[in-house]
C-alpha atoms as a PDB file:
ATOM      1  CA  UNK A   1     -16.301 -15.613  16.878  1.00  0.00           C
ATOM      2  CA  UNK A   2     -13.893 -13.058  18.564  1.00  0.00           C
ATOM      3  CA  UNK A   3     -11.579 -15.224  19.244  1.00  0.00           C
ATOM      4  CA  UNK A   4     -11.472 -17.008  16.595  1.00  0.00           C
ATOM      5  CA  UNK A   5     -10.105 -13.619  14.853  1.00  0.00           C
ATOM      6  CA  UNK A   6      -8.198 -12.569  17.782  1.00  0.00           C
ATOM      7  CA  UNK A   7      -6.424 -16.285  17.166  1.00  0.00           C
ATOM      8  CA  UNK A   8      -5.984 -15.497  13.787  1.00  0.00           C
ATOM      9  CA  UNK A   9      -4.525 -11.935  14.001  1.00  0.00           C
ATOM     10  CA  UNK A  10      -2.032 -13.302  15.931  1.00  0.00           C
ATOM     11  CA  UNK A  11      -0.952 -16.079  13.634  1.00  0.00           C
ATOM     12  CA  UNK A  12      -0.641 -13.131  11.019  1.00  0.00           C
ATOM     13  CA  UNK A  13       1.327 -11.063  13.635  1.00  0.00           C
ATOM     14  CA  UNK A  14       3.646 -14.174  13.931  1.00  0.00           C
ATOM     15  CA  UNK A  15       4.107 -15.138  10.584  1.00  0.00           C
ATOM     16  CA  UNK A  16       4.849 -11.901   9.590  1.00  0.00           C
ATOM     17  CA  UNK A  17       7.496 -11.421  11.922  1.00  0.00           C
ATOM     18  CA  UNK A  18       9.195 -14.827  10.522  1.00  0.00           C
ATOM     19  CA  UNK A  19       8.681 -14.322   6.625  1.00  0.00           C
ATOM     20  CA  UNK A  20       9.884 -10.912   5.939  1.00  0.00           C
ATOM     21  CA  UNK A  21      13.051 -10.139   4.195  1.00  0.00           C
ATOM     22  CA  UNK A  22      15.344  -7.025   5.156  1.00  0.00           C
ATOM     23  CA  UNK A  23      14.662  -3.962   3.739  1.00  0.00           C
ATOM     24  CA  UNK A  24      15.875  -2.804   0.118  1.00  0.00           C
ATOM     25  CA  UNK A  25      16.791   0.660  -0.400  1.00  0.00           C
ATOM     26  CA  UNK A  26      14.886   2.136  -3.534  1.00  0.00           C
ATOM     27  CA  UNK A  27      18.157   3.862  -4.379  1.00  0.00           C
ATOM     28  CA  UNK A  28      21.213   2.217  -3.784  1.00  0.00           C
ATOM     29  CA  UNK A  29      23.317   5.575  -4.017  1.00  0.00           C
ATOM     30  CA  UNK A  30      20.657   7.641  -2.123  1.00  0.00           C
ATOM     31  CA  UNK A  31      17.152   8.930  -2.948  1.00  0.00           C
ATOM     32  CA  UNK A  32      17.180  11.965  -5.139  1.00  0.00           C
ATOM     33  CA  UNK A  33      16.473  14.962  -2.702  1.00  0.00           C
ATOM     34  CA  UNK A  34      17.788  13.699  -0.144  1.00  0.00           C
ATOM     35  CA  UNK A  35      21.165  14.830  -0.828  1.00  0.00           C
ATOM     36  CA  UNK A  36      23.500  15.207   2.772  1.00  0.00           C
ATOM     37  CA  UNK A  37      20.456  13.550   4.788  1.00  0.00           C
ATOM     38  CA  UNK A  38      21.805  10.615   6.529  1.00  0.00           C
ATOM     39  CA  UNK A  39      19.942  10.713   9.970  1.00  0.00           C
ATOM     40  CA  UNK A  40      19.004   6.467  10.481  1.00  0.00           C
ATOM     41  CA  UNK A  41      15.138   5.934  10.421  1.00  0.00           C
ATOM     42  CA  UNK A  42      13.399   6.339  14.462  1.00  0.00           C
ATOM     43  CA  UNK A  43      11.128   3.780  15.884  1.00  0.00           C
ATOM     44  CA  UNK A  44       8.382   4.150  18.818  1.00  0.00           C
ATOM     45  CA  UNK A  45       5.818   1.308  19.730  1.00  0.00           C
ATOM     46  CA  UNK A  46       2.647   1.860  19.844  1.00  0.00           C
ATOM     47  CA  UNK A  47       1.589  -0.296  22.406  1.00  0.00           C
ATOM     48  CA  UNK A  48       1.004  -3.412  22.871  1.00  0.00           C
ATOM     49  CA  UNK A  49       3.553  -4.245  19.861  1.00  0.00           C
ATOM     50  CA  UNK A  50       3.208  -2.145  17.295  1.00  0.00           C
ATOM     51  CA  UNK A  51       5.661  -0.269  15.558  1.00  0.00           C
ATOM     52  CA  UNK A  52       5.847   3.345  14.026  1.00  0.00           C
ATOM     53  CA  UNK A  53       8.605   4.605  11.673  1.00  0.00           C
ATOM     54  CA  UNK A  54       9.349   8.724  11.381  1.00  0.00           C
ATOM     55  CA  UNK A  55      12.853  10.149   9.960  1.00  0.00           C
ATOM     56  CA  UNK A  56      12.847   8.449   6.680  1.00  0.00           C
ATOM     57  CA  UNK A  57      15.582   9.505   4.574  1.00  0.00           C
ATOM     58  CA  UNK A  58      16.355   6.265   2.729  1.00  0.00           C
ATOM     59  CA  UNK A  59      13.241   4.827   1.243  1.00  0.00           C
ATOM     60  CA  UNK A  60      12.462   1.102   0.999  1.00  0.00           C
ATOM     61  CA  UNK A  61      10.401  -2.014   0.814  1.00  0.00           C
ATOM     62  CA  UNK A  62      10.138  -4.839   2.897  1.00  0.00           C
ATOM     63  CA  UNK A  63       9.637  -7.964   0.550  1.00  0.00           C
ATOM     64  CA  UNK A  64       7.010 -10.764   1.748  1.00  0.00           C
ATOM     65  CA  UNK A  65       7.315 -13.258  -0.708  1.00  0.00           C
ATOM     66  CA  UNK A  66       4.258 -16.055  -0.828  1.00  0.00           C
ATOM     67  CA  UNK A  67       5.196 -19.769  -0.476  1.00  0.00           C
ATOM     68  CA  UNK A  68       6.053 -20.869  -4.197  1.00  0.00           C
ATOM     69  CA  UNK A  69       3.739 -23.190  -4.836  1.00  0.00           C
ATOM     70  CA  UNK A  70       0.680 -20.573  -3.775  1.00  0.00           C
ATOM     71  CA  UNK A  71       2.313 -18.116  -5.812  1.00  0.00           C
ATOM     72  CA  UNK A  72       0.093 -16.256  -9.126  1.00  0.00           C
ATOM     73  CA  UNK A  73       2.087 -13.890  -9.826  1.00  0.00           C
ATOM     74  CA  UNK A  74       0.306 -11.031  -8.487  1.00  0.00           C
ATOM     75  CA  UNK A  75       2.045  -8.438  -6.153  1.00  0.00           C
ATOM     76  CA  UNK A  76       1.263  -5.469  -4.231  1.00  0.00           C
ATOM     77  CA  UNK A  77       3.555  -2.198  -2.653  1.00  0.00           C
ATOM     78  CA  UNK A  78       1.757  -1.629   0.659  1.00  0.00           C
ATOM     79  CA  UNK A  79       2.266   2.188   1.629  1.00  0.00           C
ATOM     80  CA  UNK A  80       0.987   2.223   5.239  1.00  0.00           C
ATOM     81  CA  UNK A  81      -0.524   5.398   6.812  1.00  0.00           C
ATOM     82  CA  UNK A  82       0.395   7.640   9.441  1.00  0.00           C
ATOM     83  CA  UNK A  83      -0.668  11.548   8.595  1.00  0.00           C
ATOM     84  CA  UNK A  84       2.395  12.331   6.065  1.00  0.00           C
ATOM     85  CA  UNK A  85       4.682  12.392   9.938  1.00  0.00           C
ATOM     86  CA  UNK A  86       5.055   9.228  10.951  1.00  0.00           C
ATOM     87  CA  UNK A  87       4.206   5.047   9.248  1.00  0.00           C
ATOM     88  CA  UNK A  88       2.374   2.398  10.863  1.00  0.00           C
ATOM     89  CA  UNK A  89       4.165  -0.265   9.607  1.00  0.00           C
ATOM     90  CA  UNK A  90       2.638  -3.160  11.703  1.00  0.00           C
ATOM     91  CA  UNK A  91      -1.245  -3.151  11.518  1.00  0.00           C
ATOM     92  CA  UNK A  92      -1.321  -1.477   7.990  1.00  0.00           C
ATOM     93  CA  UNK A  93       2.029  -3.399   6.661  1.00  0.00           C
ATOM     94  CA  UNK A  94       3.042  -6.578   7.722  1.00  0.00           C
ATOM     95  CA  UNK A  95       0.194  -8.045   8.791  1.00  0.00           C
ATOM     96  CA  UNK A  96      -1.781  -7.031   6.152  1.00  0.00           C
ATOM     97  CA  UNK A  97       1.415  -8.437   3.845  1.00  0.00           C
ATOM     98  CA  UNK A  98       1.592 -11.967   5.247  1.00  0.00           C
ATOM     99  CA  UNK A  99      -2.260 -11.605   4.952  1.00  0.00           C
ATOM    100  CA  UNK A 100      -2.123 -11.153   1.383  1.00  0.00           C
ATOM    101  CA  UNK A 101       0.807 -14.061   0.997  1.00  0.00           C
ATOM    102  CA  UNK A 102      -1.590 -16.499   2.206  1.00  0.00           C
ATOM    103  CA  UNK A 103      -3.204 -15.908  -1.113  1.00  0.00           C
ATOM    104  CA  UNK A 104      -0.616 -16.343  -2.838  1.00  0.00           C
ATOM    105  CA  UNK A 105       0.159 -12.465  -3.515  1.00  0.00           C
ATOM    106  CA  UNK A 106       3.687 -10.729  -3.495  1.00  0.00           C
ATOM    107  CA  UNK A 107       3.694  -7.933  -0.802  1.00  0.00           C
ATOM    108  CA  UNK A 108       6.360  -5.903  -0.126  1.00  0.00           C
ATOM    109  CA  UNK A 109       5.843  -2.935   2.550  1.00  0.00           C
ATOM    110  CA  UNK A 110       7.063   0.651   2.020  1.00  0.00           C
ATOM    111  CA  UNK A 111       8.618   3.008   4.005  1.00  0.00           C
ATOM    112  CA  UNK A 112       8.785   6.612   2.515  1.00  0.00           C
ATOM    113  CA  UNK A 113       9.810  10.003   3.001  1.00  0.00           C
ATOM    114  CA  UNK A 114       7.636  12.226   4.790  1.00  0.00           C
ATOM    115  CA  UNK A 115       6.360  15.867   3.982  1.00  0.00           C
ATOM    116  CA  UNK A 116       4.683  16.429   7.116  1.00  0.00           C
ATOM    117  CA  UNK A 117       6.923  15.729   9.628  1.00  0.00           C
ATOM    118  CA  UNK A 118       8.424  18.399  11.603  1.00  0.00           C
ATOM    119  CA  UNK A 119      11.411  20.461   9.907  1.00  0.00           C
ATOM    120  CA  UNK A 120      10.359  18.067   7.324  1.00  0.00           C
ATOM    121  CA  UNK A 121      11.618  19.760   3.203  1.00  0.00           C
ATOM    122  CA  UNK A 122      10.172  16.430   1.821  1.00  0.00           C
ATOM    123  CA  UNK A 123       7.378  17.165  -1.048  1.00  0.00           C
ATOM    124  CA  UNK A 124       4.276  14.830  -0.855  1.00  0.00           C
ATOM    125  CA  UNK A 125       4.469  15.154  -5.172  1.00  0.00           C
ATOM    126  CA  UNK A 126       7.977  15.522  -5.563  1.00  0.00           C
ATOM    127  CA  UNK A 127       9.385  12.876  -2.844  1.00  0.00           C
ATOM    128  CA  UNK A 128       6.620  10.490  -1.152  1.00  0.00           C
ATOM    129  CA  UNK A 129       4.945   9.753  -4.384  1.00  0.00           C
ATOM    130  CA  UNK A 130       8.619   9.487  -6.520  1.00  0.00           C
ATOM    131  CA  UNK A 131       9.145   6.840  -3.580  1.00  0.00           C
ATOM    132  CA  UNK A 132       6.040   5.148  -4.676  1.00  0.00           C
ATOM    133  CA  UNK A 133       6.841   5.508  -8.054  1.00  0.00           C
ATOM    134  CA  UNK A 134      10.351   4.132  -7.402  1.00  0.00           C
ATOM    135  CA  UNK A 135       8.627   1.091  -5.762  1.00  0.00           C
ATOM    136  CA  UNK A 136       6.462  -0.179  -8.913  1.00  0.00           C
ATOM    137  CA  UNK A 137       9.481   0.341 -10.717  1.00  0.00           C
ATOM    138  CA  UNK A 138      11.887  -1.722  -8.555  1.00  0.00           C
ATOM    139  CA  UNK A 139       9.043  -4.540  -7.930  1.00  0.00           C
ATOM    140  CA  UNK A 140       8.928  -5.044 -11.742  1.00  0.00           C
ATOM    141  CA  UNK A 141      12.891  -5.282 -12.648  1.00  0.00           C
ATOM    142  CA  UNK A 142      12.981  -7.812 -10.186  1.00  0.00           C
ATOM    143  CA  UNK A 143      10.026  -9.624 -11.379  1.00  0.00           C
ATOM    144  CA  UNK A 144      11.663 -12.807 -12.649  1.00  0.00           C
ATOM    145  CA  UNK A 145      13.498 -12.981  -9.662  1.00  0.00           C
ATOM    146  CA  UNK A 146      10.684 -12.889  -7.362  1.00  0.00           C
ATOM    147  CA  UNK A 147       8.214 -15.075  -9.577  1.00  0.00           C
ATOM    148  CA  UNK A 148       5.637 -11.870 -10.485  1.00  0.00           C
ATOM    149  CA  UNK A 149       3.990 -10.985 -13.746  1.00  0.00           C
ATOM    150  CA  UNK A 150       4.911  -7.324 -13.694  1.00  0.00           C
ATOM    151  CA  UNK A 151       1.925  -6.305 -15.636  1.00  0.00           C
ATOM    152  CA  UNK A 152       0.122  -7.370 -12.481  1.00  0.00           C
ATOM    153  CA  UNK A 153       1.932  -5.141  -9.698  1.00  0.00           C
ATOM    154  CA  UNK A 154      -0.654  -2.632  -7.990  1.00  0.00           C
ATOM    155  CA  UNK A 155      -0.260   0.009  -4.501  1.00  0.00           C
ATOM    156  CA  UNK A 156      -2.474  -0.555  -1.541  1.00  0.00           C
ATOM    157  CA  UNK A 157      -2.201   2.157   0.751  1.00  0.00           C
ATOM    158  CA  UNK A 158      -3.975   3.433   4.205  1.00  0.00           C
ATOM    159  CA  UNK A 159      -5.267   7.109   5.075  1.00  0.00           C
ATOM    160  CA  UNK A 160      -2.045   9.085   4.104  1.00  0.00           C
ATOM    161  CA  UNK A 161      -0.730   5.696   2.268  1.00  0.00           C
ATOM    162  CA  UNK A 162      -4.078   5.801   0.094  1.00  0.00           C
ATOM    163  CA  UNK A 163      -3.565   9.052  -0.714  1.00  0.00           C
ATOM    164  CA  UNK A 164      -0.288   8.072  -2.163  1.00  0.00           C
ATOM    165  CA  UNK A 165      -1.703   5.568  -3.731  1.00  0.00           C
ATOM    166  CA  UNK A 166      -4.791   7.539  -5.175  1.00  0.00           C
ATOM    167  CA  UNK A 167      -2.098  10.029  -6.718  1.00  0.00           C
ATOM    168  CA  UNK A 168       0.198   7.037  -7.897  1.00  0.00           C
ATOM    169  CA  UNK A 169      -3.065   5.741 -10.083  1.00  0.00           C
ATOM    170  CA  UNK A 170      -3.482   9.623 -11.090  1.00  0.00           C
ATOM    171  CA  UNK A 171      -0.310  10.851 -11.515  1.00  0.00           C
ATOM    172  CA  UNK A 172       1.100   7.891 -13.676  1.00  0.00           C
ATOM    173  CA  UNK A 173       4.638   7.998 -14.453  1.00  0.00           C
ATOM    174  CA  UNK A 174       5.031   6.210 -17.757  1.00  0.00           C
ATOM    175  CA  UNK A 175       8.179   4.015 -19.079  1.00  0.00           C
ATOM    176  CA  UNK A 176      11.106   6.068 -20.144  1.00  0.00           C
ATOM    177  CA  UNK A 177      13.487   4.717 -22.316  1.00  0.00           C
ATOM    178  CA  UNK A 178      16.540   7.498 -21.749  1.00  0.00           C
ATOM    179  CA  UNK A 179      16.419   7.405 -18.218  1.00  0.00           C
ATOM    180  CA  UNK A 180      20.270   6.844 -17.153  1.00  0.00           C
ATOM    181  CA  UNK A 181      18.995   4.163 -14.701  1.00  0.00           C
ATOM    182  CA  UNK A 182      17.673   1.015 -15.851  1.00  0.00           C
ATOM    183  CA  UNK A 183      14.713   0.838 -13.442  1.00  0.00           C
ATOM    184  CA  UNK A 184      13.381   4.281 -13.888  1.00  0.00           C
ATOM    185  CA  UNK A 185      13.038   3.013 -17.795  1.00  0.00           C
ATOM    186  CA  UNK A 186      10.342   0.881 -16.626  1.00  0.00           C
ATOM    187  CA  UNK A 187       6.717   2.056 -16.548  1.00  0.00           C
ATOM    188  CA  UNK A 188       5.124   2.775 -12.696  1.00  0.00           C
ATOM    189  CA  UNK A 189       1.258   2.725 -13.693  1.00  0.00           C
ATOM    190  CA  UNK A 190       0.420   0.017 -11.361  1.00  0.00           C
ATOM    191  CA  UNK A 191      -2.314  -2.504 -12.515  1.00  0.00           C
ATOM    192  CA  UNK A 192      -4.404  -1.678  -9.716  1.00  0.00           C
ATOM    193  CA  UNK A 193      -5.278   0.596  -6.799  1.00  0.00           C
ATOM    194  CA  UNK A 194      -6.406  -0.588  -2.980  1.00  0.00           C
ATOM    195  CA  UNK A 195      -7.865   3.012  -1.001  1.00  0.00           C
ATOM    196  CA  UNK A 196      -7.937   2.084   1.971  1.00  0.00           C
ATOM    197  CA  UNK A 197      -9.461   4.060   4.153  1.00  0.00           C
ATOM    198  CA  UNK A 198      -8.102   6.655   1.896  1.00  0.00           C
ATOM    199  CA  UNK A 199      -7.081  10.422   1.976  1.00  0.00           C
ATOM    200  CA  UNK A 200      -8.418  11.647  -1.655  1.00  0.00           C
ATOM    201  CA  UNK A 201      -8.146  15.539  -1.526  1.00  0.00           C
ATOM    202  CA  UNK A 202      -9.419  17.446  -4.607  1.00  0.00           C
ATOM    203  CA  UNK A 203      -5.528  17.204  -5.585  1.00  0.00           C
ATOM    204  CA  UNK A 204      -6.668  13.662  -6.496  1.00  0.00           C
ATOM    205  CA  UNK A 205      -8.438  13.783  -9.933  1.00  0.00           C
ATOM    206  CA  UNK A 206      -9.849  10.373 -11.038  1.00  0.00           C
ATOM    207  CA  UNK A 207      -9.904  10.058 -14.809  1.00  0.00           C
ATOM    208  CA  UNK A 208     -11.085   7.316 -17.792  1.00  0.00           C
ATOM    209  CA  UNK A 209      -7.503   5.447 -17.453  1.00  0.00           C
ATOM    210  CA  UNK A 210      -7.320   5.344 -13.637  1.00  0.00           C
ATOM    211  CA  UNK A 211      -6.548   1.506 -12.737  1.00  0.00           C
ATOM    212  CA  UNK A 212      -9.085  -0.753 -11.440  1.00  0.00           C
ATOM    213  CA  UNK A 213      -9.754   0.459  -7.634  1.00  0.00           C
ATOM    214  CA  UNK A 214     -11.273  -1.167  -4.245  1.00  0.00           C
ATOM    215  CA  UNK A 215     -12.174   1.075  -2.117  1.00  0.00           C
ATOM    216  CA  UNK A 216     -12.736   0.299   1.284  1.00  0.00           C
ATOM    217  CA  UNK A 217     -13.979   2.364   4.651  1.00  0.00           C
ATOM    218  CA  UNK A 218     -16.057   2.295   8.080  1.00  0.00           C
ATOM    219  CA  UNK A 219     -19.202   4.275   8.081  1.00  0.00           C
ATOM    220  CA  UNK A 220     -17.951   5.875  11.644  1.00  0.00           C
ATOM    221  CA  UNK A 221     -14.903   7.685   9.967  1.00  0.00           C
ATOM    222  CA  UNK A 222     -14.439  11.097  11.142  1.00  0.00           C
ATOM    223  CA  UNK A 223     -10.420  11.368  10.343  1.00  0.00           C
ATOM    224  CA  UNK A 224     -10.923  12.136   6.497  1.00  0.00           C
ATOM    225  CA  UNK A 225     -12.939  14.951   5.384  1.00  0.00           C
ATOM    226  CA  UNK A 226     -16.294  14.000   4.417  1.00  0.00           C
ATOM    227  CA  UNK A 227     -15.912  10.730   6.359  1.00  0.00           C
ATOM    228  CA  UNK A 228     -17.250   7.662   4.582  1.00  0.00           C
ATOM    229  CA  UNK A 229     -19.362   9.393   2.218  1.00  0.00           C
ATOM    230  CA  UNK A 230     -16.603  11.443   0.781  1.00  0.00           C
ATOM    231  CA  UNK A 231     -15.432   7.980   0.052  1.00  0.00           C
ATOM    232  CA  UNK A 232     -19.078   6.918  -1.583  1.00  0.00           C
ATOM    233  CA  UNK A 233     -18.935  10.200  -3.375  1.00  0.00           C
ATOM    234  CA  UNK A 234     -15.180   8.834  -4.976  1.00  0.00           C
ATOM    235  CA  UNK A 235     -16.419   5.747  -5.738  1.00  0.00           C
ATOM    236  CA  UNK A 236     -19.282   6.942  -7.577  1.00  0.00           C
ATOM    237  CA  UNK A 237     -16.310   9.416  -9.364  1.00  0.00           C
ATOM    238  CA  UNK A 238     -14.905   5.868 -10.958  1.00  0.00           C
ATOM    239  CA  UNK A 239     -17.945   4.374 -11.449  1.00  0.00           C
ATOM    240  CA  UNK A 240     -19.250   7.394 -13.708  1.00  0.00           C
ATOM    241  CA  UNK A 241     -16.074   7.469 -15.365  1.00  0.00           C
ATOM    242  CA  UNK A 242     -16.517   3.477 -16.423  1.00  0.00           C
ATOM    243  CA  UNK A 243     -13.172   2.518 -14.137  1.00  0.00           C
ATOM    244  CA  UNK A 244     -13.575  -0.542 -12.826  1.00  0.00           C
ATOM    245  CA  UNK A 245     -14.273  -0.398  -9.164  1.00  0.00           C
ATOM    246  CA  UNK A 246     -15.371  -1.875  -5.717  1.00  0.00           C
ATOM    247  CA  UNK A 247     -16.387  -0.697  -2.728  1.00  0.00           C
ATOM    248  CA  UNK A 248     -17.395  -2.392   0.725  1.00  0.00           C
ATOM    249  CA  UNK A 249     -18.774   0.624   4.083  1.00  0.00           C
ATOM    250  CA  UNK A 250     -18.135  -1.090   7.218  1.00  0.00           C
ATOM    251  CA  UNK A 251     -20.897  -0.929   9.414  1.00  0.00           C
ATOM    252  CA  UNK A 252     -19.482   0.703  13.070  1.00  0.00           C
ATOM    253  CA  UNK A 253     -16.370   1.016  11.973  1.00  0.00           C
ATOM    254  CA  UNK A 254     -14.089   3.567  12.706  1.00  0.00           C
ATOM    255  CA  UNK A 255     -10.864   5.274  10.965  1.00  0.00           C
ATOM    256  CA  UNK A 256      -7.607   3.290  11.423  1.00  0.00           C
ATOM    257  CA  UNK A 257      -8.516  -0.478  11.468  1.00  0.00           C
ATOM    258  CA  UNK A 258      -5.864  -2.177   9.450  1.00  0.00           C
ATOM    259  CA  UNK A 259      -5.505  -5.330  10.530  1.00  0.00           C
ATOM    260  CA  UNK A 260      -6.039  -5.735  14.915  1.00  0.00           C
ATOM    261  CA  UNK A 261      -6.572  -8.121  17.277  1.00  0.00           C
ATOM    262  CA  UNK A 262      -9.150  -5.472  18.573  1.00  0.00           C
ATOM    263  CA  UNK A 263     -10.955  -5.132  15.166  1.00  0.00           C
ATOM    264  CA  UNK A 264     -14.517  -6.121  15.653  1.00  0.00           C
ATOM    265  CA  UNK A 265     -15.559  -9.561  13.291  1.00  0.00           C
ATOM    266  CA  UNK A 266     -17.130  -7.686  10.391  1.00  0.00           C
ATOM    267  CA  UNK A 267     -13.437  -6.258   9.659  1.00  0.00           C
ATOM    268  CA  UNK A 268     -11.525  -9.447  10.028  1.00  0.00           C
ATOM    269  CA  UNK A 269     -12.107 -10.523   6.380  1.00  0.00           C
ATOM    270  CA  UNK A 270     -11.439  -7.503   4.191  1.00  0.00           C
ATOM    271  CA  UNK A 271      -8.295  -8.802   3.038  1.00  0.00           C
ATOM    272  CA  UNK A 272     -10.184 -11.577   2.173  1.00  0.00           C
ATOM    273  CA  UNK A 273     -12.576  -9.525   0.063  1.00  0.00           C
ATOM    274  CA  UNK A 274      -9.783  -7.410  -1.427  1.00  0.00           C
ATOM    275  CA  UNK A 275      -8.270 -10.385  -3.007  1.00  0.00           C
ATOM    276  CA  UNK A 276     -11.412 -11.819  -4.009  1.00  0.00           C
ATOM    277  CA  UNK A 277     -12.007  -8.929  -5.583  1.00  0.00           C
ATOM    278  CA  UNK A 278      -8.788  -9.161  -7.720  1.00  0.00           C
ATOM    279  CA  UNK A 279      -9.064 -12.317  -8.763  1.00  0.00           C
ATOM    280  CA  UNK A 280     -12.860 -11.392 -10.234  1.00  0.00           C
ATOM    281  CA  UNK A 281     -10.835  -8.648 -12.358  1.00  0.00           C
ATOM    282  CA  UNK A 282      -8.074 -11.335 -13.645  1.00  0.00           C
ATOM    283  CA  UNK A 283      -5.025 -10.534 -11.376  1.00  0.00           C
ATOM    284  CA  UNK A 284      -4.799 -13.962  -9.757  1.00  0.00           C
ATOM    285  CA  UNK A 285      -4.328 -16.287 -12.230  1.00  0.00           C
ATOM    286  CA  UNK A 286      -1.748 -18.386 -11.784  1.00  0.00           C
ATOM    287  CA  UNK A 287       1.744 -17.213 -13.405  1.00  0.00           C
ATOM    288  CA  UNK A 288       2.146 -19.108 -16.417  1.00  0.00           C
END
């Protein structure tokens, strides 16, 4: 059984290097608040081959566009995680992005500013989640270009990523029809929610309208306050509140899995369950 998923995490880890697209800046002309800040994104690895973005000053996604003819119509902005200082990109992006391809879902990875980096004057409100926000936005006014049904474009995020995306489903930015741009006219609710592993502080406040959400964590988290049963205690937030909601506690699992050829079997198909999950809610029926 191991390596049968260590073989497949390194098909995903191959394909994913071969499918993606180059990046495309959320604002052409430069981010608002980032005014004068033109230091180029740094890279480490984080061995053996993964890679770790910091210095983000011009916000982006990384398409990763399913083969047509697997294609519903369904997409998803990834945000991965990284403490507000720094992004995973590899085991909580692209893989998980050519993972979700395979089903026939639009993924496209974001890289965002970030508020807790040092000398950092990014805002997690006022600049990581208007990156977000940007995202939906830009995924939908390119939706007939990229064969998507924009009323089916939802955020995934990990740890620092979920709590972007936990605030993106709480903090919904709604269409706005004077907006001098043409893509900040568009609405940014996204149709869905993936918490990953998920940072929800008490900044996060669920409420009636909060979109569908899959939550998802190991029961041997000790990064997020509360561990997995501040998660449980979420969940049961939604479920009181009638949203519609999933969620799956990984036995021995700890903080940070993503998608590894280390993760142990149990984790290997979440992805799987994640977009089983959406198409029991209606997101993956095939665009008409």
């Amino acid at each position: 059984m191991k390596s049968i998923v260590a073989s497949f995490c390194a098909a995903v880890l191959f394909a994913a290097a071969a499918s993606a697209a180059g990046p495309i800046v959320l604002w052409p002309k430069g981010a608002p608040g980032s005014e004068g800040k033109t230091a180029p994104e740094t890279m480490r690895i984080n061995p053996p081959d993964e890679q770790v973005i910091s210095n983000v000053n011009a916000p982006s996604i990384t398409p990763f566009l399913p083969d047509p003819a697997k294609a519903n119509g369904a997409a998803v902005i990834i945000i991965p995680g990284g403490g507000h200082k720094e992004i995973w990109v590899t085991h909580e992006g692209e893989r998980v992005a050519k993972a979700l391809t395979d089903r026939g879902i639009a993924a496209f990875v974001l890289r965002y500013r970030l508020a807790y980096a040092d000398g950092s004057t990014y805002k997690v409100i006022d600049h990581s989640l208007a990156d977000v926000q940007r995202a939906i936005r830009l995924v939908k006014s390119r939706a007939a270009e990229w064969k998507i049904d924009p009323a089916r474009v939802g955020v995934m995020g990990f740890s620092a990523g979920g709590h972007l995306t936990a605030l993106a489903g709480t903090h919904i930015a709604l269409d706005n029809p004077k907006a001098a741009d043409p893509i900040d006219r568009l609405s940014a609710r996204p149709a869905f929610l993936g918490l990953i592993y998920a940072y929800m502080p008490a900044e996060v406040v669920f409420k009636a309208d909060t979109p569908p959400s899959f939550l998802i964590i190991g029961d041997k988290d000790t990064a997020l306050p509360g561990g997995s049963g501040g998660t449980v205690t979420r969940y049961l937030e939604l479920q009181k509140l009638g949203v519609t909601s999933e969620l799956h506690v990984l036995s021995g699992v700890e903080h940070g899995f993503g998608i590894r050829p280390t993760n142990p079997p149990q984790v290997a198909l979440w992805t799987t369950e994640f977009a089983d999950w959406l198409d029991a809610i209606g997101m993956l029926k095939p665009k008409s």
